[in-house]
PDB file of N, CA and C in Angstrom:
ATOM      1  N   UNK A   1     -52.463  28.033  -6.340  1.00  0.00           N
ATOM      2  CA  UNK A   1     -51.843  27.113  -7.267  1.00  0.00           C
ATOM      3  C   UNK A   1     -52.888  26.685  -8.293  1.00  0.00           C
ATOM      4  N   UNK A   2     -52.505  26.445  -9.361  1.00  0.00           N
ATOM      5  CA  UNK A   2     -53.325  26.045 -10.448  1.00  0.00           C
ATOM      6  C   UNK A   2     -53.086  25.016 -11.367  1.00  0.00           C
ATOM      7  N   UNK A   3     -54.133  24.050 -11.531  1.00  0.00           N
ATOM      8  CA  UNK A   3     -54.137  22.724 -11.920  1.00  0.00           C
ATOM      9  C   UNK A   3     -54.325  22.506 -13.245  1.00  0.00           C
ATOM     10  N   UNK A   4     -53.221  21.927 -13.706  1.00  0.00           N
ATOM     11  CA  UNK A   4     -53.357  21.827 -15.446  1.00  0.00           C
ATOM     12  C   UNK A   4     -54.211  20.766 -15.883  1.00  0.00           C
ATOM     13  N   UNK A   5     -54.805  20.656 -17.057  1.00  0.00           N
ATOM     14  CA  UNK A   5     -55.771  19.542 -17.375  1.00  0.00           C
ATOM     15  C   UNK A   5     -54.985  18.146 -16.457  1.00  0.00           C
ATOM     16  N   UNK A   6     -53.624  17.904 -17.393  1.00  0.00           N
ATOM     17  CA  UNK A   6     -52.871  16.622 -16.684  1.00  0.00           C
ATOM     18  C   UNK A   6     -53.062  16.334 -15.401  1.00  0.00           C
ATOM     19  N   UNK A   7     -52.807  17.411 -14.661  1.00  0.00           N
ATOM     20  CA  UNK A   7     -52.841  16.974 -12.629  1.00  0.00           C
ATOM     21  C   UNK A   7     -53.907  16.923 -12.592  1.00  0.00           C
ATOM     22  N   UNK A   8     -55.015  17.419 -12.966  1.00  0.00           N
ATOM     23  CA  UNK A   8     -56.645  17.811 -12.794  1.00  0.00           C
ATOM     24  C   UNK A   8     -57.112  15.942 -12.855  1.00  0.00           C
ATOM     25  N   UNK A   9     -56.711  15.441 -14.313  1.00  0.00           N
ATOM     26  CA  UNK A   9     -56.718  13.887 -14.638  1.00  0.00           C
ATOM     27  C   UNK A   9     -56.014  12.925 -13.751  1.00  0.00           C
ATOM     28  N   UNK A  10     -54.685  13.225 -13.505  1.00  0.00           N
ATOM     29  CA  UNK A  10     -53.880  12.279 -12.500  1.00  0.00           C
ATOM     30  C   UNK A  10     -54.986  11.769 -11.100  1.00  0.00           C
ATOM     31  N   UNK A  11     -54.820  13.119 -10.554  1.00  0.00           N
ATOM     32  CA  UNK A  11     -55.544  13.527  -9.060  1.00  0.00           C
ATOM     33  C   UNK A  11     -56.840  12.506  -9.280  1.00  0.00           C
ATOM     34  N   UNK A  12     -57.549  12.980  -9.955  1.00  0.00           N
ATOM     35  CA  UNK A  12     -58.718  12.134 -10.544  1.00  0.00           C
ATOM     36  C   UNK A  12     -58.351  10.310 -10.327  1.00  0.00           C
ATOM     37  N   UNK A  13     -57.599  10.164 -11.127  1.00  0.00           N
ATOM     38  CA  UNK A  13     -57.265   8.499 -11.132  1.00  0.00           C
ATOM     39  C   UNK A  13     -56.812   7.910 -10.191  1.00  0.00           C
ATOM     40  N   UNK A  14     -56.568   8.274  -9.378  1.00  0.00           N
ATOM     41  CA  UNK A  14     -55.768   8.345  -8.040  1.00  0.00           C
ATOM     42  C   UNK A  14     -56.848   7.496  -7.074  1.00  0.00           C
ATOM     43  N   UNK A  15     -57.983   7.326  -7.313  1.00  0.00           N
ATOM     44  CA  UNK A  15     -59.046   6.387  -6.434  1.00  0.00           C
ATOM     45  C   UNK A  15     -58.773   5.101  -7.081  1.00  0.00           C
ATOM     46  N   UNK A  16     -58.354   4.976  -8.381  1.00  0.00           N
ATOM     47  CA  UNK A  16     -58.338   3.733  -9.023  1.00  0.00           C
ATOM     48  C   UNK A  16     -57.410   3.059  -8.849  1.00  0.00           C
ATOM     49  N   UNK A  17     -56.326   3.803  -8.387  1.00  0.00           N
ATOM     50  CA  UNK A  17     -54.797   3.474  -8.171  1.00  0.00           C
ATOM     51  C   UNK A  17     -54.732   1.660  -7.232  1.00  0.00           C
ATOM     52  N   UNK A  18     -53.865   1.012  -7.567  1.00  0.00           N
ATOM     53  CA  UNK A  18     -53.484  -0.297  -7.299  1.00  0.00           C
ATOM     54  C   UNK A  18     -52.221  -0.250  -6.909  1.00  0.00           C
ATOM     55  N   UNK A  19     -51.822  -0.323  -5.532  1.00  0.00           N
ATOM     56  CA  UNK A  19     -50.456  -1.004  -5.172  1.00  0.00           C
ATOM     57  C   UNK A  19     -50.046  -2.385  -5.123  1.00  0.00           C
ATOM     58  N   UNK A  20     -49.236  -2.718  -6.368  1.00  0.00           N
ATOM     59  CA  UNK A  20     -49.076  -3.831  -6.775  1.00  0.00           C
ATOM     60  C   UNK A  20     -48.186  -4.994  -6.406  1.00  0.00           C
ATOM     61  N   UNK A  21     -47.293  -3.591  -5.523  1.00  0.00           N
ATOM     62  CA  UNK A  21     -45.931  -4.103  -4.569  1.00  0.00           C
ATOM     63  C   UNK A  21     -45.686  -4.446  -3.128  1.00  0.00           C
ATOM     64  N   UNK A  22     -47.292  -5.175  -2.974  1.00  0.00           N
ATOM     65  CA  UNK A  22     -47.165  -5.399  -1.483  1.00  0.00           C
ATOM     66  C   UNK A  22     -46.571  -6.376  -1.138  1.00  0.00           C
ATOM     67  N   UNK A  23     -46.010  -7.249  -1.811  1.00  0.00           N
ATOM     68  CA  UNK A  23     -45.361  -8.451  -1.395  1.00  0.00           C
ATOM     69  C   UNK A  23     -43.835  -7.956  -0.295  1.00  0.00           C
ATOM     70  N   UNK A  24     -43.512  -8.888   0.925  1.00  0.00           N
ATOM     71  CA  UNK A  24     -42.787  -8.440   1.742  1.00  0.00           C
ATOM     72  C   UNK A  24     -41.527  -8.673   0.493  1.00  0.00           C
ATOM     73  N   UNK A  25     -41.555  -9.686  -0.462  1.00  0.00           N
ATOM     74  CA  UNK A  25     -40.207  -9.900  -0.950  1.00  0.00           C
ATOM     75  C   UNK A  25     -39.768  -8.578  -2.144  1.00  0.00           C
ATOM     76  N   UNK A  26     -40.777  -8.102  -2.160  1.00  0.00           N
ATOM     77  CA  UNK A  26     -40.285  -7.321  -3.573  1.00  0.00           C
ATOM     78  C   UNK A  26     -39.146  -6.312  -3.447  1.00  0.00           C
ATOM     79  N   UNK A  27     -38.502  -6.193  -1.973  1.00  0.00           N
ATOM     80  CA  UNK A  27     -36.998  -5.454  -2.085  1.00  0.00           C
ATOM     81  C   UNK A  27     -36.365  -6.672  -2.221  1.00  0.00           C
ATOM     82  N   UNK A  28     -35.864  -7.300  -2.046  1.00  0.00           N
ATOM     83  CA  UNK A  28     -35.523  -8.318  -2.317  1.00  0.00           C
ATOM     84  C   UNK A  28     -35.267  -8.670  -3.634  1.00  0.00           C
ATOM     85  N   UNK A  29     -36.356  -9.140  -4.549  1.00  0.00           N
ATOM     86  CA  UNK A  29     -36.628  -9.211  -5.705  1.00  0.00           C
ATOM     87  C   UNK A  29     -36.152  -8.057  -6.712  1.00  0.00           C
ATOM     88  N   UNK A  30     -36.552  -6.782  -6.389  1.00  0.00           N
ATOM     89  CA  UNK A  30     -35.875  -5.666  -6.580  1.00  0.00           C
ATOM     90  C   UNK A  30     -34.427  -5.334  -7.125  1.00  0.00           C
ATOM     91  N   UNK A  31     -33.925  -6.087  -5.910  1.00  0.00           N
ATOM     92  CA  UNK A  31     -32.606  -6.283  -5.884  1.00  0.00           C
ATOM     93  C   UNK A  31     -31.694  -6.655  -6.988  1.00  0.00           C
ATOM     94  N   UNK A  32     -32.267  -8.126  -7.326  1.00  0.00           N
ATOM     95  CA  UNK A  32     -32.032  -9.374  -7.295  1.00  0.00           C
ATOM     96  C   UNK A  32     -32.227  -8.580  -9.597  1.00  0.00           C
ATOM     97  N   UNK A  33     -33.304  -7.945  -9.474  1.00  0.00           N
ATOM     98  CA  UNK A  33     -34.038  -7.347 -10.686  1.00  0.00           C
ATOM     99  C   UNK A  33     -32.757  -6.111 -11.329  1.00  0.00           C
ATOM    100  N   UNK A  34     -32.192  -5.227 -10.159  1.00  0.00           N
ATOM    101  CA  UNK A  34     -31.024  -3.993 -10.519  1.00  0.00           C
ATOM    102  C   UNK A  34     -29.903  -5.032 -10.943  1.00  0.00           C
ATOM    103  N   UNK A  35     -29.536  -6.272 -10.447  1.00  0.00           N
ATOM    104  CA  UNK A  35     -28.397  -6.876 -10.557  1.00  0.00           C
ATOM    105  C   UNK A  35     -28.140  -7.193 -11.944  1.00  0.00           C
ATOM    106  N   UNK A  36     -29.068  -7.794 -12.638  1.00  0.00           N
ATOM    107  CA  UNK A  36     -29.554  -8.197 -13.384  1.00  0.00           C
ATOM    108  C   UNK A  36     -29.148  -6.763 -14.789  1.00  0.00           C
ATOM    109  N   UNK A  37     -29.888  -5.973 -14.243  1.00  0.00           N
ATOM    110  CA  UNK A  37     -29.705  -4.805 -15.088  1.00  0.00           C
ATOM    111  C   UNK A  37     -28.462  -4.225 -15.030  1.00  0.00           C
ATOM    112  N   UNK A  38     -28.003  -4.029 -13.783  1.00  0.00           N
ATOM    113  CA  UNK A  38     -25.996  -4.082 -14.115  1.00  0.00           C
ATOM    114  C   UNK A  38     -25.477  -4.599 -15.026  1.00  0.00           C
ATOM    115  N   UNK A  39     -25.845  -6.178 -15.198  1.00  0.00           N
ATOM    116  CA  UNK A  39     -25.045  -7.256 -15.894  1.00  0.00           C
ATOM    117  C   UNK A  39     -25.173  -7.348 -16.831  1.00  0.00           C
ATOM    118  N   UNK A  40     -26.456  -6.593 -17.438  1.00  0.00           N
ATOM    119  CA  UNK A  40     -26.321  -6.746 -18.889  1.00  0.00           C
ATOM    120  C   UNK A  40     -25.912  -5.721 -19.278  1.00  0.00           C
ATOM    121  N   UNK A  41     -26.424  -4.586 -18.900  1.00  0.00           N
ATOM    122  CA  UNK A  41     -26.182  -3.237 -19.412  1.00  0.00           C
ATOM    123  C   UNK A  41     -24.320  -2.627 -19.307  1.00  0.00           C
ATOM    124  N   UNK A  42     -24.124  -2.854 -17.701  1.00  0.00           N
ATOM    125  CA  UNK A  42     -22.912  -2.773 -17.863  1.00  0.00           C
ATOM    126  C   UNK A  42     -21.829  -3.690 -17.971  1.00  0.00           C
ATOM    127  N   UNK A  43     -21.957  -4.757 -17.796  1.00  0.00           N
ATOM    128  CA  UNK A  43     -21.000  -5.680 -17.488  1.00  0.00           C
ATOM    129  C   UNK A  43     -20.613  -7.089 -18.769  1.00  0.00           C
ATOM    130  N   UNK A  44     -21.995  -6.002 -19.801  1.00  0.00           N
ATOM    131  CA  UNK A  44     -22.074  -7.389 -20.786  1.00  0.00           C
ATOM    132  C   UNK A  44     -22.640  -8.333 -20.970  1.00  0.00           C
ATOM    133  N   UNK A  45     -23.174  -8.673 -19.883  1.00  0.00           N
ATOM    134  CA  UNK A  45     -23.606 -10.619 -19.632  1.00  0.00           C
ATOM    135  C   UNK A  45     -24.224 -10.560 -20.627  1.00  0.00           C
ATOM    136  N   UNK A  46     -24.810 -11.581 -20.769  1.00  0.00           N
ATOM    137  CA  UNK A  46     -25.993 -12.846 -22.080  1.00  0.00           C
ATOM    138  C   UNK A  46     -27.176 -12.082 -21.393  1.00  0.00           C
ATOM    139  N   UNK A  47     -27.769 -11.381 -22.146  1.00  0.00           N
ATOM    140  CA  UNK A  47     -29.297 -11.081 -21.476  1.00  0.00           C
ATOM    141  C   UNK A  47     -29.984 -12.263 -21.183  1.00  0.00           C
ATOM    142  N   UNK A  48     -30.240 -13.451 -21.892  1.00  0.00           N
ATOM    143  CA  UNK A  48     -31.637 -14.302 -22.536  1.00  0.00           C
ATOM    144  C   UNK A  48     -30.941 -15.320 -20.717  1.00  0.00           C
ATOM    145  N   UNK A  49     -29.154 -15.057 -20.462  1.00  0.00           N
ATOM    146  CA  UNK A  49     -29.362 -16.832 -19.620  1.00  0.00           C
ATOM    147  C   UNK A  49     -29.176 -15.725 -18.313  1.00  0.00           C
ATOM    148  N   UNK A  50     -29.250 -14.202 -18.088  1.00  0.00           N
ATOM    149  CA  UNK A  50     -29.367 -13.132 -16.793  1.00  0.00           C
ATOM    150  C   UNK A  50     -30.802 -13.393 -16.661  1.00  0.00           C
ATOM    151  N   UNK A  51     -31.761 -13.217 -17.569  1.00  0.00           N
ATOM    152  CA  UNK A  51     -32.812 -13.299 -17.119  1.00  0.00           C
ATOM    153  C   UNK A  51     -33.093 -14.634 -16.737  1.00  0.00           C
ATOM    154  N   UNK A  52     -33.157 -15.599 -17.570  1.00  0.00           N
ATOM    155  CA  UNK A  52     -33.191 -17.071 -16.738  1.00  0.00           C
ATOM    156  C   UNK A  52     -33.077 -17.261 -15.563  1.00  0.00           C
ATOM    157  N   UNK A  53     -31.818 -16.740 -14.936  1.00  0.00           N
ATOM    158  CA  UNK A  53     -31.225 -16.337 -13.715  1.00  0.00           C
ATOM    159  C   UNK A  53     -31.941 -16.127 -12.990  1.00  0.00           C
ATOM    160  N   UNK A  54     -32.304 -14.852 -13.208  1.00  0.00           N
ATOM    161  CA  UNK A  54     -33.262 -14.000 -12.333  1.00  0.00           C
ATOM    162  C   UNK A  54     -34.287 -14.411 -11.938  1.00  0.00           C
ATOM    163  N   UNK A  55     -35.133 -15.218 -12.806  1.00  0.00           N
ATOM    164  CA  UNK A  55     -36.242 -16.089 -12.494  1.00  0.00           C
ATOM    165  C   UNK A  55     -36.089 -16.695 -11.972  1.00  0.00           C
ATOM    166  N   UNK A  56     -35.220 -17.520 -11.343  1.00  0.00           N
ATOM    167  CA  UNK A  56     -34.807 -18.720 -11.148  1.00  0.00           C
ATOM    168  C   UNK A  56     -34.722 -18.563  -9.293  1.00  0.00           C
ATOM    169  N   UNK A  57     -34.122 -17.138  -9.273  1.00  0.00           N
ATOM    170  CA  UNK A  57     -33.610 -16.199  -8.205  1.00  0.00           C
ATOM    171  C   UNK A  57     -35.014 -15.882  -7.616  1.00  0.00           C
ATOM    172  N   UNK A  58     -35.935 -14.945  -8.690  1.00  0.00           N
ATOM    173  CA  UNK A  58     -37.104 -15.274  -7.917  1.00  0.00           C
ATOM    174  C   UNK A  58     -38.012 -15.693  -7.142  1.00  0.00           C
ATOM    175  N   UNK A  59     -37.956 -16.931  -8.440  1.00  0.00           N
ATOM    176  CA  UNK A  59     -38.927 -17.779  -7.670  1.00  0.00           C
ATOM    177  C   UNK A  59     -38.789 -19.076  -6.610  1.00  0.00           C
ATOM    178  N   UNK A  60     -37.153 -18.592  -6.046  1.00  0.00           N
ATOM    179  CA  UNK A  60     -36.651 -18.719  -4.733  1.00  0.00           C
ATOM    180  C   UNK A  60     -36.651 -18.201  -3.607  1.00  0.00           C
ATOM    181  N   UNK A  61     -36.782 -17.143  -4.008  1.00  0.00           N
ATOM    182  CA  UNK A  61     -37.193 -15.464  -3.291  1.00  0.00           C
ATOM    183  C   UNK A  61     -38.691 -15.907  -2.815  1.00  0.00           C
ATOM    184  N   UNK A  62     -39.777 -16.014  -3.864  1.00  0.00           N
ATOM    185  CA  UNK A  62     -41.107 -16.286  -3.958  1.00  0.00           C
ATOM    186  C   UNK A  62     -41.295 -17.326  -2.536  1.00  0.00           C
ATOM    187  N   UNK A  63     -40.782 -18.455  -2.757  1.00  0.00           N
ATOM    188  CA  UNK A  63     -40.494 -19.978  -2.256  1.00  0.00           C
ATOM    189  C   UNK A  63     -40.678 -19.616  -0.551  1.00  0.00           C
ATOM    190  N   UNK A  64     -39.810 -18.227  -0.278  1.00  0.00           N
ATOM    191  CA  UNK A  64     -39.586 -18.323   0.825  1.00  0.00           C
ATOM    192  C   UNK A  64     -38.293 -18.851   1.438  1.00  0.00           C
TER     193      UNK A  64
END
């Protein structure tokens, strides 16, 4: 198999790599984040008071 500059670079960065999603809530949050994107995208809602929402949802989530 043979490695193009790109994978050659990826592979490379790959020590630097940060998992950012260790929090136990972030399916959760996740969730809570697709719903959100339903509602505006498909369903219409008010983006500016979904996201409000969502935060709100969060940092209830967050709370515990």
């Amino acid at each position: 198999m043979r490695f193009t500059p790109n994978k050659i670079e990826a592979v490379d960065q790959l020590q630097y790599a940060v998992d950012t999603n260790k929090s136990v809530a972030w399916p959760e949050i996740a969730k809570e984040f697709n719903s959100v994107i339903e509602a505006t995208m498909y369903d219409g809602k008010d983006i500016q008071s979904s996201l409000e929402n969502f935060k709100k949802q969060a940092e209830r989530i967050l709370a515990g």
